[in-house]
C-alpha atoms as a PDB file:
ATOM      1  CA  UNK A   1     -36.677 -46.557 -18.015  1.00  0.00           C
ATOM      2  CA  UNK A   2     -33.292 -45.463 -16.197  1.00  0.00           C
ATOM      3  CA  UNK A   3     -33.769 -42.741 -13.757  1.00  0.00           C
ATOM      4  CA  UNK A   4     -31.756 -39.657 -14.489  1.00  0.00           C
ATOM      5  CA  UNK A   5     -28.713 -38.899 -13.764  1.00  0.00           C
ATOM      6  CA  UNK A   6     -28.847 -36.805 -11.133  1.00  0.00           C
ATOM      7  CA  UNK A   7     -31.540 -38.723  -9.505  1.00  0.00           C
ATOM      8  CA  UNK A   8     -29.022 -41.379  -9.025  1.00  0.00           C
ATOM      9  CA  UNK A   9     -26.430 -39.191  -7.423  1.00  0.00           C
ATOM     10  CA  UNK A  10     -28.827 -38.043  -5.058  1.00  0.00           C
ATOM     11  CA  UNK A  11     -29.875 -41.847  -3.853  1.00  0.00           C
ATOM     12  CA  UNK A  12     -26.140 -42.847  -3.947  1.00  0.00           C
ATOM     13  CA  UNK A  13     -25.542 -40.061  -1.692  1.00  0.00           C
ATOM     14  CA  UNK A  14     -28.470 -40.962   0.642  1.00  0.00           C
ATOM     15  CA  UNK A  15     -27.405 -43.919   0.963  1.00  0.00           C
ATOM     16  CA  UNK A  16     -24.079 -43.396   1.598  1.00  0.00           C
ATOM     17  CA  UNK A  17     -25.177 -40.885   4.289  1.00  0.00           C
ATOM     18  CA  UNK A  18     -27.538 -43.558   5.916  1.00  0.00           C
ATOM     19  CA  UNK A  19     -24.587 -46.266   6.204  1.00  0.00           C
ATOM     20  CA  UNK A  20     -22.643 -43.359   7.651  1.00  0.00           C
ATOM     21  CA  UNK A  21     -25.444 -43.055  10.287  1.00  0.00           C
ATOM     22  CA  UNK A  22     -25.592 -46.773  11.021  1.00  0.00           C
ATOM     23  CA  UNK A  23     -22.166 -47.197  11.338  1.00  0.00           C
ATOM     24  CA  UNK A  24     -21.940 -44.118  13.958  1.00  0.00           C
ATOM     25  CA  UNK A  25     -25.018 -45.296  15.746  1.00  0.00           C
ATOM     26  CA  UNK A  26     -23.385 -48.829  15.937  1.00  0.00           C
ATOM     27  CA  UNK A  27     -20.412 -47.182  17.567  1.00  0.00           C
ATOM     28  CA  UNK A  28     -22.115 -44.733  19.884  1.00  0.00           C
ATOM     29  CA  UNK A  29     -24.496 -48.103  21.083  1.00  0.00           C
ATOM     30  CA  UNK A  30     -21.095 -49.972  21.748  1.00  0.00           C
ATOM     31  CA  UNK A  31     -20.120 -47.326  23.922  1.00  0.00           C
ATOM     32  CA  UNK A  32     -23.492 -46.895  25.884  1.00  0.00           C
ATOM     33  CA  UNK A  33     -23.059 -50.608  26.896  1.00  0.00           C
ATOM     34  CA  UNK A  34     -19.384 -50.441  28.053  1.00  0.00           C
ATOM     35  CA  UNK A  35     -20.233 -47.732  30.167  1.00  0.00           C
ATOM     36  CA  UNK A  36     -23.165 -49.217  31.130  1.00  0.00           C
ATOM     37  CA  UNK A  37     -21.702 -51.845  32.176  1.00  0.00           C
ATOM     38  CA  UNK A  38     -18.521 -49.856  33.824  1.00  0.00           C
ATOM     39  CA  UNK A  39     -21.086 -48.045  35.760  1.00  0.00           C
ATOM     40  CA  UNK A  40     -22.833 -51.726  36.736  1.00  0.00           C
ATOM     41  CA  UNK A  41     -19.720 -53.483  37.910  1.00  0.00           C
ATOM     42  CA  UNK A  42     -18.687 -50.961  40.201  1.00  0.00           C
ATOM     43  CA  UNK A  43     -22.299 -50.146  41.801  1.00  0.00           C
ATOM     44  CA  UNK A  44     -22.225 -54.190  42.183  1.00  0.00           C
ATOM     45  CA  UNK A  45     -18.747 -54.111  44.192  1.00  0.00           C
ATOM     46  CA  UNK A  46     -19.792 -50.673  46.377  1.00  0.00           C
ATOM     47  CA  UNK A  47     -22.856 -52.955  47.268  1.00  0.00           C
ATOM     48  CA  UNK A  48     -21.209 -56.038  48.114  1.00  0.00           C
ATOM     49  CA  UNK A  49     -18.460 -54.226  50.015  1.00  0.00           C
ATOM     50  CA  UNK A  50     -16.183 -55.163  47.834  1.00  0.00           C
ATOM     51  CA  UNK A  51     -14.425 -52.204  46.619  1.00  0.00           C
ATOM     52  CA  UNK A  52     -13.451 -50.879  50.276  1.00  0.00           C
ATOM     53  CA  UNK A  53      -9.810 -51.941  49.644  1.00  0.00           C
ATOM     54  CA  UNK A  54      -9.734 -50.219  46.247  1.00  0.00           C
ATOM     55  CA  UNK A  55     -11.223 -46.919  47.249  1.00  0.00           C
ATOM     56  CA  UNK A  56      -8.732 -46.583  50.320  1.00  0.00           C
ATOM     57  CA  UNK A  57      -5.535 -47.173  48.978  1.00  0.00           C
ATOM     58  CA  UNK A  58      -6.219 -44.856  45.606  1.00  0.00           C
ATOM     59  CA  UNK A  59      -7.608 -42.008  48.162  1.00  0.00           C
ATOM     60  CA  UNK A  60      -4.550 -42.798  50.740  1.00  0.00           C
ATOM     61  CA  UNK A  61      -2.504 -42.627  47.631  1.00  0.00           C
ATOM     62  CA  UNK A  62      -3.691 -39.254  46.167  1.00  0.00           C
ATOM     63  CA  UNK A  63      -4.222 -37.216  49.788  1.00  0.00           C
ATOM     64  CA  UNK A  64      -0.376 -37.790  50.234  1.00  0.00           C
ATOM     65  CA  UNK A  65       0.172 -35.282  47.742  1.00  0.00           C
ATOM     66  CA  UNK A  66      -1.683 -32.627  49.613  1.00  0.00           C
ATOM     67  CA  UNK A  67       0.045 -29.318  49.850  1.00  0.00           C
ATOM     68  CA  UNK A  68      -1.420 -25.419  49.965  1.00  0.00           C
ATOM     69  CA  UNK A  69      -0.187 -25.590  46.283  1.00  0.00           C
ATOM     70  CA  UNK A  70      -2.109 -28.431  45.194  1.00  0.00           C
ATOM     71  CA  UNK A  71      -5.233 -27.376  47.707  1.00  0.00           C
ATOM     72  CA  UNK A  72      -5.625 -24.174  45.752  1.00  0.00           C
ATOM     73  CA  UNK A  73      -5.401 -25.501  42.254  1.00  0.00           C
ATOM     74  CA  UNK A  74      -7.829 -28.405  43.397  1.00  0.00           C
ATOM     75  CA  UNK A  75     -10.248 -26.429  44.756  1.00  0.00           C
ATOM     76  CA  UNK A  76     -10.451 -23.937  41.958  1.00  0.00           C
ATOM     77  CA  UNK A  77     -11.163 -27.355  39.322  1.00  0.00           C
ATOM     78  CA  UNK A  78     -13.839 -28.232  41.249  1.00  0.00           C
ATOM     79  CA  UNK A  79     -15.630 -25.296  41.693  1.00  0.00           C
ATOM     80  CA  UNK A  80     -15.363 -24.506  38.061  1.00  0.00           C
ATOM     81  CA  UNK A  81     -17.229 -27.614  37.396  1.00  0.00           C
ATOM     82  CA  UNK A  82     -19.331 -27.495  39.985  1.00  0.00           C
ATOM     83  CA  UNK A  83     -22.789 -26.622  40.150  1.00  0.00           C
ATOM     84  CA  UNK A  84     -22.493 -23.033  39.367  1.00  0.00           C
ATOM     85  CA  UNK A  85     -19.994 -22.231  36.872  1.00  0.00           C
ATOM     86  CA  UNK A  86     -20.690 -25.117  34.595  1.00  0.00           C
ATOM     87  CA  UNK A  87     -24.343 -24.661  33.996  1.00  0.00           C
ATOM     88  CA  UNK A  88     -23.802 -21.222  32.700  1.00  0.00           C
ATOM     89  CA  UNK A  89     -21.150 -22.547  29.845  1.00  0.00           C
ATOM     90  CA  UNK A  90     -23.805 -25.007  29.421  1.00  0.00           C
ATOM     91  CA  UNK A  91     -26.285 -21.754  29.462  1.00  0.00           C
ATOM     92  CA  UNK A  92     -23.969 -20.313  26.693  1.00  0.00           C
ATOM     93  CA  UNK A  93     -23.469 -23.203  24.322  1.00  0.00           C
ATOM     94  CA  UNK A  94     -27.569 -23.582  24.195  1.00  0.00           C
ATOM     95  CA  UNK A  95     -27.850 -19.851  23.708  1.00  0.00           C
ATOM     96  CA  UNK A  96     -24.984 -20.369  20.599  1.00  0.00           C
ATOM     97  CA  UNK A  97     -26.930 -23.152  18.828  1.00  0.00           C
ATOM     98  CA  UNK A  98     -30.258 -21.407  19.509  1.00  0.00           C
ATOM     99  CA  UNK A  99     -29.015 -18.102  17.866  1.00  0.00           C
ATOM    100  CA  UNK A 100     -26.991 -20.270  15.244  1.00  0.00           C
ATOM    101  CA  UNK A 101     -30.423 -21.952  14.151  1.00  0.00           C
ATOM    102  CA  UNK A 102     -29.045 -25.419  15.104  1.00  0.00           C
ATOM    103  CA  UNK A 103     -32.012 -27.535  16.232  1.00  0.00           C
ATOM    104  CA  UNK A 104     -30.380 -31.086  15.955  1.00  0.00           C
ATOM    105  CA  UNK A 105     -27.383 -29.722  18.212  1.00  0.00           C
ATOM    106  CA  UNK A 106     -29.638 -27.402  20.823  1.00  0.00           C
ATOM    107  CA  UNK A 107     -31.959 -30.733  21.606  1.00  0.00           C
ATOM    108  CA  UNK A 108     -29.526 -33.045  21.790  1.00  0.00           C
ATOM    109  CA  UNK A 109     -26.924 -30.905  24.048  1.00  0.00           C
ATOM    110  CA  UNK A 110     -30.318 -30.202  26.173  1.00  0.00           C
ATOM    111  CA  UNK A 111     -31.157 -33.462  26.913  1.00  0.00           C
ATOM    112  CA  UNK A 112     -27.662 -34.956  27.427  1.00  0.00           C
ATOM    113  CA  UNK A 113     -26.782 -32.389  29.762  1.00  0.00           C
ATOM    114  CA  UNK A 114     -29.871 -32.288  31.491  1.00  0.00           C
ATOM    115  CA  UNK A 115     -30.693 -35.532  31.536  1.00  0.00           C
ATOM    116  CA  UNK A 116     -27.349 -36.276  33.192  1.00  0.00           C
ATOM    117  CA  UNK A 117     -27.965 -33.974  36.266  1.00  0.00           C
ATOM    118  CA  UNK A 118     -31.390 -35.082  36.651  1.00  0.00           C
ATOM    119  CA  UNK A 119     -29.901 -38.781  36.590  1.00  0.00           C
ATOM    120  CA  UNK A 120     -27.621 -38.368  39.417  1.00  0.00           C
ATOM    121  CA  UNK A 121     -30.233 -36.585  41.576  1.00  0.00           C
ATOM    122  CA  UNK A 122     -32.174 -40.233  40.988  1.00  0.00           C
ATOM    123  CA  UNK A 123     -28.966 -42.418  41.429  1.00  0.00           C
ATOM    124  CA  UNK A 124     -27.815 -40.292  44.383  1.00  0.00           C
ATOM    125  CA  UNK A 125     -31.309 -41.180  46.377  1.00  0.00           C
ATOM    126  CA  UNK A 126     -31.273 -44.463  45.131  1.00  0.00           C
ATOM    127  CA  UNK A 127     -27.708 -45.891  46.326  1.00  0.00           C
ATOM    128  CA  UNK A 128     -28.014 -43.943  49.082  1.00  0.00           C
ATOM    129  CA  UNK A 129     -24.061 -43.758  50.078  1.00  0.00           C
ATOM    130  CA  UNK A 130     -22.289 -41.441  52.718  1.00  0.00           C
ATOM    131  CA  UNK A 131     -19.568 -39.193  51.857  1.00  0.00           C
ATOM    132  CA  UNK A 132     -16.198 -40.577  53.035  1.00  0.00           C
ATOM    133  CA  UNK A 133     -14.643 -39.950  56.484  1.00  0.00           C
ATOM    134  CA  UNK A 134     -11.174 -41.350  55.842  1.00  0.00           C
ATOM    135  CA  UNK A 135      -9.701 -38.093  56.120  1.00  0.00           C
ATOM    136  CA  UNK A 136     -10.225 -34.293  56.569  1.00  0.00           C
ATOM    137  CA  UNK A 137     -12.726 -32.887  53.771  1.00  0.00           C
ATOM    138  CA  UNK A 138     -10.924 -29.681  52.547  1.00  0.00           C
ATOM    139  CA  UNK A 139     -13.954 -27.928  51.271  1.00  0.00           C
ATOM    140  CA  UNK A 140     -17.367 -28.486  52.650  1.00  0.00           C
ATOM    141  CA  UNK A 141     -19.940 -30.746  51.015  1.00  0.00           C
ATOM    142  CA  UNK A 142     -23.408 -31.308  51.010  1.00  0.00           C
ATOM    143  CA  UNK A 143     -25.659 -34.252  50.215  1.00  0.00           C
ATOM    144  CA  UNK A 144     -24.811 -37.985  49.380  1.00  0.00           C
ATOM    145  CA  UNK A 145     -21.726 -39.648  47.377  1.00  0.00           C
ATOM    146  CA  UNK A 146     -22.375 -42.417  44.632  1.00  0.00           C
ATOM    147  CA  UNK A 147     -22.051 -41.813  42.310  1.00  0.00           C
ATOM    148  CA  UNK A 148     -19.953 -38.123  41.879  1.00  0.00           C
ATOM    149  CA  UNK A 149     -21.755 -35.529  40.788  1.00  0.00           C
ATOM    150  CA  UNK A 150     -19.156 -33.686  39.831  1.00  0.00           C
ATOM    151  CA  UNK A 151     -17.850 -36.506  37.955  1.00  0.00           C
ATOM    152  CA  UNK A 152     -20.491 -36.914  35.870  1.00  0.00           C
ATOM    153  CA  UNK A 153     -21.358 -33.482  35.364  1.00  0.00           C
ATOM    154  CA  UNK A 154     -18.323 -32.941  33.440  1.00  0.00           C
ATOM    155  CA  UNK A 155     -17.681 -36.374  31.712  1.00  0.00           C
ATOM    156  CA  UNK A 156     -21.080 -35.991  29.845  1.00  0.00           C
ATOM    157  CA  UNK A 157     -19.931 -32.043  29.008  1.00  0.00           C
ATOM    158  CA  UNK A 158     -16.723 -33.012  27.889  1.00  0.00           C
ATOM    159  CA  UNK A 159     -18.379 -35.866  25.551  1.00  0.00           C
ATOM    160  CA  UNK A 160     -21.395 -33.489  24.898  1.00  0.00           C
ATOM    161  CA  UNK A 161     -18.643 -31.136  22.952  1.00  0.00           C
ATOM    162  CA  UNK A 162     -16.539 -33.478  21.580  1.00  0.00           C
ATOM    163  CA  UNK A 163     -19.338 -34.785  19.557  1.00  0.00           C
ATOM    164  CA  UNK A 164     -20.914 -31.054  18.781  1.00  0.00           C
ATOM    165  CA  UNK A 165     -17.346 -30.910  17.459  1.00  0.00           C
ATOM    166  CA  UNK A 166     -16.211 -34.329  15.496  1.00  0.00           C
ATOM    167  CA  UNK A 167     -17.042 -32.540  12.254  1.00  0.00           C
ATOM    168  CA  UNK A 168     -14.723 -29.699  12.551  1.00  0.00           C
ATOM    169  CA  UNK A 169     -11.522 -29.233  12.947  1.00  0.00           C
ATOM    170  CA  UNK A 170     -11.506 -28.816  17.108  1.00  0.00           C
ATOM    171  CA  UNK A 171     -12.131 -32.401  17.657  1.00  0.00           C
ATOM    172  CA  UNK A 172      -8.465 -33.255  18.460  1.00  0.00           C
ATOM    173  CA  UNK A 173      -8.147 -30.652  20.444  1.00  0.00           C
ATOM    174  CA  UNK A 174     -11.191 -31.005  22.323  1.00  0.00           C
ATOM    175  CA  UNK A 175     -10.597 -34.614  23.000  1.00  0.00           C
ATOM    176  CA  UNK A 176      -7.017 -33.843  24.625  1.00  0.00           C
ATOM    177  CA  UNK A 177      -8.503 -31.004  26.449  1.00  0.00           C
ATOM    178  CA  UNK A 178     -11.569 -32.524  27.639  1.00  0.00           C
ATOM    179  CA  UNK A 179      -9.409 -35.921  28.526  1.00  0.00           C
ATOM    180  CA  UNK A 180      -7.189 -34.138  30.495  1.00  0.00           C
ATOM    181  CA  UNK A 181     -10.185 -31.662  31.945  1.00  0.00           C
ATOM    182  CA  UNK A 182     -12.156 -34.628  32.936  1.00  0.00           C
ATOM    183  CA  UNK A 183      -9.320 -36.732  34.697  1.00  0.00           C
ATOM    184  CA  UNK A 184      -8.845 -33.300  36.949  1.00  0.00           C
ATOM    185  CA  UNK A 185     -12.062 -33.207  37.893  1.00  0.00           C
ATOM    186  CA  UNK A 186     -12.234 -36.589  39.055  1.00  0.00           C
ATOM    187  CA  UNK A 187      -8.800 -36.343  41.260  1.00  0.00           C
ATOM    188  CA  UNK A 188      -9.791 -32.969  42.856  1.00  0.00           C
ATOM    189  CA  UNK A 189     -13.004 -34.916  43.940  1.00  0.00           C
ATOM    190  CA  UNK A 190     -10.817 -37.531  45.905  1.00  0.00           C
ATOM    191  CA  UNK A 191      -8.054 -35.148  46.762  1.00  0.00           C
ATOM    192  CA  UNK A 192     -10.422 -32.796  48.449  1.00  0.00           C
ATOM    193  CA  UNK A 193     -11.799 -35.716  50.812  1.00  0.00           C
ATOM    194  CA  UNK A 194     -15.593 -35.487  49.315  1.00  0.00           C
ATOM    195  CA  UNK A 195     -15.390 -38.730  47.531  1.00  0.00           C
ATOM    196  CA  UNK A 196     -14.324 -42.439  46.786  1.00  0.00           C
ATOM    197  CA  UNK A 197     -12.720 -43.451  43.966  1.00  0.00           C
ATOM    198  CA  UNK A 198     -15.543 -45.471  43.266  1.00  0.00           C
ATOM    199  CA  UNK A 199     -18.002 -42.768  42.982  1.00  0.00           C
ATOM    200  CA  UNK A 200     -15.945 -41.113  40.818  1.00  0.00           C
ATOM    201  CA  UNK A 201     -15.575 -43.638  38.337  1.00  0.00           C
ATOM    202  CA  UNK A 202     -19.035 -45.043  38.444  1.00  0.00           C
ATOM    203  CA  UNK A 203     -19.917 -41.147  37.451  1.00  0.00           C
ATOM    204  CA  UNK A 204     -17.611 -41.091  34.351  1.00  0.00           C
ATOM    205  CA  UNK A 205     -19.510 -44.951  33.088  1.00  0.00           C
ATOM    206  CA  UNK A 206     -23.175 -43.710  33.922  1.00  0.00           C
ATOM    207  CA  UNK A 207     -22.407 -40.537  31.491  1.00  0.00           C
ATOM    208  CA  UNK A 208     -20.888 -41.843  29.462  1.00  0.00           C
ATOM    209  CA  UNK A 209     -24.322 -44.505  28.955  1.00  0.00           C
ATOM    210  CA  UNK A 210     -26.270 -41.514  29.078  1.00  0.00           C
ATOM    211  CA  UNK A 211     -24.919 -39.581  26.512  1.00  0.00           C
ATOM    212  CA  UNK A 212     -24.114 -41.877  23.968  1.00  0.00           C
ATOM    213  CA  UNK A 213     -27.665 -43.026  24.680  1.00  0.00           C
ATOM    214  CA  UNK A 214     -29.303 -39.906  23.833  1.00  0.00           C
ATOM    215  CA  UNK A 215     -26.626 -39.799  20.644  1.00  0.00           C
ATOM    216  CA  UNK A 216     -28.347 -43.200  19.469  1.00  0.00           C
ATOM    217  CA  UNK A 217     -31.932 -41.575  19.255  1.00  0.00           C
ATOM    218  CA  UNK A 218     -30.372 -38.108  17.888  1.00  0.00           C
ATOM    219  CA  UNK A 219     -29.147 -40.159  15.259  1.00  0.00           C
ATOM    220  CA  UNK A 220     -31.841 -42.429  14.663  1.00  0.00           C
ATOM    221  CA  UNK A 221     -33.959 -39.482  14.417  1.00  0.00           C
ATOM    222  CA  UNK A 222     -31.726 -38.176  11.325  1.00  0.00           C
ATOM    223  CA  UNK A 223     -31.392 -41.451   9.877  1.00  0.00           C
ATOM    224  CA  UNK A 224     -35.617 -41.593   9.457  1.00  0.00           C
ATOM    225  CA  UNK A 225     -35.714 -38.111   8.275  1.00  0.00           C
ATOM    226  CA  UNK A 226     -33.028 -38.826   5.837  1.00  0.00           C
ATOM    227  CA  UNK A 227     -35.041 -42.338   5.011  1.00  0.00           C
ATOM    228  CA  UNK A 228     -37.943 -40.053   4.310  1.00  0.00           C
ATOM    229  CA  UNK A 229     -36.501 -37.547   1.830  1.00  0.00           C
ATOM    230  CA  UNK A 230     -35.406 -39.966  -0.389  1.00  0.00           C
END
């Protein structure tokens, strides 16, 4: 006995929305591993001693440009994404999707954002690196280096919104702004004096991990609910 009609529709559609799921959690576990992997290369090389070379000549490189111009912009990126202006966007946005009913999206931006601060806390104690002393810090700084805080901190909000966003018709503007936003953040950190290259880097592959991580088991937890209504 055929099933009817609109029966069908509704398991051609569920299954068309479950491929759509693999296919984005096959992507978003590509990405965990490449910056995974990013993230594993360079802690390798700071270990070994075997980035020293890099991480002078890029920070020689950028402090030349220093000026009272520059110093001022600098300074005002970093503290925006620094550890008291960011959490209260981050504040906001979970406020938005708590108010806006959004479960999926309030979860997942609280555990990606969260889980990434609490990550470099653990990272921090466990490479245990110094701050840089190549040249004159222009802002004072507080704790250890590897990998950046700050670094992190915005790479995984910057990815965090972009994929709150894919759906809508911000994404290409939030990938351009939060491209550009994200490579700021990381040259204030080096132009300032507070860290290497290195940490900086190793900050944007760890988030990157991290949040397409926790995008894997969002997803997989839509693709068995979905599974289960069928």
């Amino acid at each position: 006995m055929k099933k009817p009609l609109h029966t069908r529709q509704s398991l051609y559609s569920a299954t068309g929305a479950s491929r759509a799921l693999l296919h984005r959690i096959a992507i978003a576990t590509v990405i965990f591993g490449l910056g995974l992997a990013l993230f594993v290369a360079i802690a390798l090389a700071v270990h070994l001693e075997r980035a020293t070379e890099f991480d002078i000549a890029v920070t020689t490189f950028i402090q030349s440009w220093r000026s009272p111009e520059l110093t001022v912009i600098f300074k005002l990126i970093s503290d925006v994404s620094g550890p008291f202006v960011l959490p209260l966007i981050v504040i906001g946005l979970l406020v938005w999707a708590y108010v806006r009913r959004l479960p999926g999206k309030f979860w997942f931006m609280l555990v990606a954002l969260g889980g990434s601060a609490i990550s470099n806390l653990i990272l921090k104690a466990v490479f245990d690196r110094a701050r840089p002393d190549m040249m004159t810090w222009l802002i004072q700084e507080t704790g250890l280096s590897f990998p950046s805080g700050h670094a992190m901190a915005s790479m995984s909000f910057v990815l965090t919104v972009i994929i709150i966003l894919w759906n809508t018709r911000w994404r290409r503007l939030s990938i351009i702004l939060g491209a550009i936003s994200v490579l700021l953040v990381g040259i204030s950190r080096l132009y300032l004096g507070v860290h290497y290259p290195t940490d900086v880097i190793a900050g944007w592959g760890v988030a990157a991990a991290w949040v397409f991580i926790v995008l894997v088991a969002w997803l997989d937890v839509r693709l068995h609910h979905l599974s289960a209504t069928k």
